[in-house]
Protein backbone atom coordinates (compact mmCIF):
# COMPACT_ATOMS: atom_id res chain seq x y z
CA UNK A 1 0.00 0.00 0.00
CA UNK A 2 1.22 3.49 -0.56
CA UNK A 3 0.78 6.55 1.18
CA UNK A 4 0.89 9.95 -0.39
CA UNK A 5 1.06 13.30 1.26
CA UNK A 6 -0.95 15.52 -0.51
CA UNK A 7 -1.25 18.94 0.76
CA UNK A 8 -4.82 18.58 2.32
CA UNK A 9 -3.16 18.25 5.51
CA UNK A 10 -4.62 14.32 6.43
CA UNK A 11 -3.01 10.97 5.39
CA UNK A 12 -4.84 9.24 2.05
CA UNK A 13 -3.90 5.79 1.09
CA UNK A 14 -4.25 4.44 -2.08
CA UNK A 15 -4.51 0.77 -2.59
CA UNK A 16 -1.74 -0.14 -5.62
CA UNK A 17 -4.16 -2.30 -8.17
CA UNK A 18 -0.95 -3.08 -10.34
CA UNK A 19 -0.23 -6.41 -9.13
CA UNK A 20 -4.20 -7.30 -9.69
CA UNK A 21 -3.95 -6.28 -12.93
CA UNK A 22 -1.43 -8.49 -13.48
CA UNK A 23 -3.02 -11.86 -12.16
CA UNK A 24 -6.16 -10.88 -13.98
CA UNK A 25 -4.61 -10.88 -17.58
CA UNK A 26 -2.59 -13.83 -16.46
CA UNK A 27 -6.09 -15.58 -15.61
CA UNK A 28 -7.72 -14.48 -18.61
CA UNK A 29 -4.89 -16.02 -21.43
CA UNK A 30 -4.93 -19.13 -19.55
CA UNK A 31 -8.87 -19.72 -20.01
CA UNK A 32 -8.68 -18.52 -23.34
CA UNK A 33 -6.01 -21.18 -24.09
CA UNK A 34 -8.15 -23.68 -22.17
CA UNK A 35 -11.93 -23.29 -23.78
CA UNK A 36 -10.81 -24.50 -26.96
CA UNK A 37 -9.36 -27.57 -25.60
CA UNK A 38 -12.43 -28.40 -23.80
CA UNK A 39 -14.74 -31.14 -25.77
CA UNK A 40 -18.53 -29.60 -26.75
CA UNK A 41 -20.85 -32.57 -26.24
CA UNK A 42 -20.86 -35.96 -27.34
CA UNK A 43 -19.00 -38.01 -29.93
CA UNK A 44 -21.69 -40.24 -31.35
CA UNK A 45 -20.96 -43.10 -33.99
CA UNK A 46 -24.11 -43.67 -35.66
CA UNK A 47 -24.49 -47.26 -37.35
CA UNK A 48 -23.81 -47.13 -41.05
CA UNK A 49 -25.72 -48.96 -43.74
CA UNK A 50 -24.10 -51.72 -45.40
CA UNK A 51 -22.59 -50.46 -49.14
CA UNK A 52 -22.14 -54.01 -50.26
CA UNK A 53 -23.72 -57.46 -49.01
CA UNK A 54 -21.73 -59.52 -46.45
CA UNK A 55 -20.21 -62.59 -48.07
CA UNK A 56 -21.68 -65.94 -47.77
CA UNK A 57 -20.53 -67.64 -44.12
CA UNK A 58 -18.40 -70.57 -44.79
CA UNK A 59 -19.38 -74.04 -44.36
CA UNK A 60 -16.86 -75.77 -42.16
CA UNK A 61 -15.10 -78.98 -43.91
CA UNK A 62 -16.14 -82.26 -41.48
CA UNK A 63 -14.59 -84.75 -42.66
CA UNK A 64 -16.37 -88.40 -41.44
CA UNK A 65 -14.60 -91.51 -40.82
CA UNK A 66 -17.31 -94.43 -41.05
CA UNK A 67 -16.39 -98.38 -39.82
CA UNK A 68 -16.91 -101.37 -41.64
CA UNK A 69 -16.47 -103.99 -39.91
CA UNK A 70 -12.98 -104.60 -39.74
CA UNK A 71 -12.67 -103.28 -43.62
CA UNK A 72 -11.31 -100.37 -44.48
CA UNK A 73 -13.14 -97.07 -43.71
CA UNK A 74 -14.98 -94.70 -45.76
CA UNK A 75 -14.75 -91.61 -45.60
CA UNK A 76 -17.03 -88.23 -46.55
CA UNK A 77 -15.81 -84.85 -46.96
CA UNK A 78 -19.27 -82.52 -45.96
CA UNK A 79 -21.81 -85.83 -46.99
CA UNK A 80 -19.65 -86.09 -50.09
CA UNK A 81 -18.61 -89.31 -50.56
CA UNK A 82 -14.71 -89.68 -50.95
CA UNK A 83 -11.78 -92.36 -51.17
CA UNK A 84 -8.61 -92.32 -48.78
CA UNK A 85 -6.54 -91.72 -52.01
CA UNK A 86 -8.56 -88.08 -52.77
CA UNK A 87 -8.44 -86.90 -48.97
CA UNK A 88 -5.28 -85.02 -49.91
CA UNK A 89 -5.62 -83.56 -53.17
CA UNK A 90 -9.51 -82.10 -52.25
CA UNK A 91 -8.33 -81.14 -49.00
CA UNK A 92 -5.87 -78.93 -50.66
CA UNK A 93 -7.94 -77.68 -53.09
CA UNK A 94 -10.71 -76.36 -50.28
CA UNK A 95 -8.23 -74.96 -48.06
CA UNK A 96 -6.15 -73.29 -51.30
CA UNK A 97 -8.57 -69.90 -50.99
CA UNK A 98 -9.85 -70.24 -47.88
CA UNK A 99 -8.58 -67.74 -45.22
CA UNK A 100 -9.98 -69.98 -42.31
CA UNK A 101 -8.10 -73.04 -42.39
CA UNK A 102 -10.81 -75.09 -39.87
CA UNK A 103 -11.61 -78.68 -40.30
CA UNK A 104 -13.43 -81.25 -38.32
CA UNK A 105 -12.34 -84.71 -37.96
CA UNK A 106 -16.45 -86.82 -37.00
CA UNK A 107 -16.49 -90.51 -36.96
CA UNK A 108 -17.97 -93.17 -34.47
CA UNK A 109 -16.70 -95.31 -31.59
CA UNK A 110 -16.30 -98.16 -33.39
CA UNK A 111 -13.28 -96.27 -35.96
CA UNK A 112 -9.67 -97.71 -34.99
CA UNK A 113 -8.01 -94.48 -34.03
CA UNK A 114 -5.26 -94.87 -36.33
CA UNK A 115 -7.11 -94.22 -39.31
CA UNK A 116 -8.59 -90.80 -37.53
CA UNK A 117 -4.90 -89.98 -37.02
CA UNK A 118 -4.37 -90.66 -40.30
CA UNK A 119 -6.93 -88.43 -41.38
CA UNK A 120 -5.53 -85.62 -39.09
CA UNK A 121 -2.15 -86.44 -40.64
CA UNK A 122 -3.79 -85.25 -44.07
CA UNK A 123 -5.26 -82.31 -43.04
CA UNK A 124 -1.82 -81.23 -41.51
CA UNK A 125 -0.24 -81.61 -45.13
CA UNK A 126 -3.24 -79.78 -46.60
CA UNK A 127 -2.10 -77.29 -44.76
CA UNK A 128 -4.81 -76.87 -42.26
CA UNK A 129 -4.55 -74.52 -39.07
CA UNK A 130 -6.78 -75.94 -36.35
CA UNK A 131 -8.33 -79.61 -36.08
CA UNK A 132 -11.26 -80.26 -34.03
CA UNK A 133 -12.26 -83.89 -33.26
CA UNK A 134 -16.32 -84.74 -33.05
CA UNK A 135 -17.91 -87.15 -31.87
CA UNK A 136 -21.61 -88.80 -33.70
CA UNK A 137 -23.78 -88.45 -30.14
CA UNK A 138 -23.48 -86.26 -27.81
CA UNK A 139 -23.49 -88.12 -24.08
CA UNK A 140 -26.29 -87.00 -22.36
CA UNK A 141 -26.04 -85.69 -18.80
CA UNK A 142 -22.33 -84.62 -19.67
């Protein structure tokens, strides 16, 4: 605070508003830098209509391993019916554009488990990713 002696004859004090001043334009360029920072409302992400049609799913290759009494087994590639001998060339073929390399091994209890390794074997040189084993029933109460 500062005094001044004025000639009126009695002591006046003035308060200095200088340093006031100073905090107030300090104040006002900081919320002028903030406000545009500050997000208005809400980003929303509305659900967009479809430009072109989905693709087909695609079918997943089961590949079933059927018993014959002691003869050799038959197999099917999706209810197609197939001999051991074409396993590996169609295999390859399905599996050649496909960017889901998923194939199920099905067959029943009765199927030697050799010739369901043998089968998994194939599908390894087919060049298959994943191998998933099935089984004809499922057990109930399991």
């Amino acid at each position: 605070m500062a005094m001044s002696m004025g000639g009126s004859g009695g002591r006046m004090s003035e308060m200095n508003v200088t340093p006031m001043i100073d905090i107030l334009l300090v104040l006002l360029i900081i919320f002028m830098i903030i406000v545009p920072v500050i997000p208005r409302g809400l980003v929303a992400l509305l659900p967009q209509s479809p430009k072109t049609q989905a693709p087909n799913p695609v079918r997943p290759i089961v590949v079933q391993v059927f018993d014959h009494d002691g003869a050799a087994p038959t197999y099917k590639i999706n209810d197609v019916n197939i001999t051991h001998a074409e396993l590996l060339p169609k295999l390859t073929e399905i599996y050649a554009n496909r960017a889901e390399r998923v194939m199920f091994v099905k067959s029943d209890e009765r199927v030697n488990f050799a010739y369901i390794a043998d089968v998994i074997d194939i599908g390894r040189a087919a060049n298959v990713d994943h191998i998933g084993l099935m089984t004809s029933e499922i057990q109930a109460g399991h």
